[in-house]
N, C-alpha and C. Protein backbone atom coordinates (compact mmCIF):
# COMPACT_ATOMS: atom_id res chain seq x y z
N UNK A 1 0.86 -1.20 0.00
CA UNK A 1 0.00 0.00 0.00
C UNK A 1 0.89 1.24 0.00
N UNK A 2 1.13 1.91 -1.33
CA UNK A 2 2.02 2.71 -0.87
C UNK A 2 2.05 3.11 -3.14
N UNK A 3 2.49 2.21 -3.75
CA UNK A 3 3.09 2.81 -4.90
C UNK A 3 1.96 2.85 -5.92
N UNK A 4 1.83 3.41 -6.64
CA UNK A 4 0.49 4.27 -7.48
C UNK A 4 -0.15 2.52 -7.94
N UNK A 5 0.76 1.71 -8.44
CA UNK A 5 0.30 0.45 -9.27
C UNK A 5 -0.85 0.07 -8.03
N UNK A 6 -0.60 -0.02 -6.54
CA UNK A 6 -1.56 -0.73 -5.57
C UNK A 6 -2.84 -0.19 -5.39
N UNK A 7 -2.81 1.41 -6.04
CA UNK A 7 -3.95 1.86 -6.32
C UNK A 7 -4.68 1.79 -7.10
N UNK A 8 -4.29 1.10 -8.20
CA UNK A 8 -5.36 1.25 -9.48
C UNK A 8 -5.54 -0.41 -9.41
N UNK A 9 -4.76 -0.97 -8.61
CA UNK A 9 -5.42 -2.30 -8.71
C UNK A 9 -6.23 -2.23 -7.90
N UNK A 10 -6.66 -1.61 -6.39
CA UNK A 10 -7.80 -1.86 -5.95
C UNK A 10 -8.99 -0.84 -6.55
N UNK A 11 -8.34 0.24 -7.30
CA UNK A 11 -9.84 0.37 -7.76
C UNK A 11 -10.02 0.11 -8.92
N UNK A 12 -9.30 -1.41 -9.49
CA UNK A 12 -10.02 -2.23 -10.43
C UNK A 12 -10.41 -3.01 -9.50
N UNK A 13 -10.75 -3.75 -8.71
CA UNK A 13 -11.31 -4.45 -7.86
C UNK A 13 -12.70 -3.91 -7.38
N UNK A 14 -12.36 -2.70 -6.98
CA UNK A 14 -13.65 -2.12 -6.92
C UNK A 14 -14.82 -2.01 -7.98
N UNK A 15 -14.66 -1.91 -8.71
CA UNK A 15 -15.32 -1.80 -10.36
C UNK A 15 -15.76 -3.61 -10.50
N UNK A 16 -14.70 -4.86 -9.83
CA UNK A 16 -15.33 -5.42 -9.74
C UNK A 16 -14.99 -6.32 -11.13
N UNK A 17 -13.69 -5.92 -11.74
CA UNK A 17 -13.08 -6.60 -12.82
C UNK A 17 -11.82 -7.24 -12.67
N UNK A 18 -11.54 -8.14 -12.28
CA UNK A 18 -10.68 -8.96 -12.26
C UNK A 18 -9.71 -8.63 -13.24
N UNK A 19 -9.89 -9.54 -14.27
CA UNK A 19 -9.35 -9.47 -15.65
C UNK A 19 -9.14 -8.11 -15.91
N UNK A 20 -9.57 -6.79 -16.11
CA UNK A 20 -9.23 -5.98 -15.74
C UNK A 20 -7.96 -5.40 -15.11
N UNK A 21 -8.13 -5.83 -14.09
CA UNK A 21 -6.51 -5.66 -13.29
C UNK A 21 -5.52 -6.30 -13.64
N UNK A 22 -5.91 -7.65 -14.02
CA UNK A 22 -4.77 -8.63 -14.94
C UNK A 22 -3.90 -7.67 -15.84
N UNK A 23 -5.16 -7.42 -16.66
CA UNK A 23 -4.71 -6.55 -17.80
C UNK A 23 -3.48 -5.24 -17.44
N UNK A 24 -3.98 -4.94 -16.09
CA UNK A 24 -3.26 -3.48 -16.08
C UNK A 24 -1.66 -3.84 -15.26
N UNK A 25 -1.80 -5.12 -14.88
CA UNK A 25 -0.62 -5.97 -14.47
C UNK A 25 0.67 -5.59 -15.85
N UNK A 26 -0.42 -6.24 -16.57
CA UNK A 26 0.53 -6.93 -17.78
C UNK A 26 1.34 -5.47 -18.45
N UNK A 27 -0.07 -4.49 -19.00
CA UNK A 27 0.62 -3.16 -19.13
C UNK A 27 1.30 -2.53 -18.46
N UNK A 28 1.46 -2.56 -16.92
CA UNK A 28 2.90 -1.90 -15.87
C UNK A 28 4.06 -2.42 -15.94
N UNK A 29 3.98 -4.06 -16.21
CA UNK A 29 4.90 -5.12 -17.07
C UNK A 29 5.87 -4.74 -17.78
N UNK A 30 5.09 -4.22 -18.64
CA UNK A 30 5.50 -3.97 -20.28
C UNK A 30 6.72 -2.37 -20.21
């Protein structure tokens, strides 16, 4: 809890999209 990536994964969680967050995994990845 702390670096911008832990934020947008919980508010893809919030929204309630999994796959979603996968996705935004893969693009911070990249």
């Amino acid at each position: 809890r702390g670096p911008p990536p832990s934020q947008r994964r919980a508010n893809n969680a919030n929204r309630g999209k999994t796959f979603l967050a996968e996705e935004d995994i893969e693009f911070l990845s990249i």
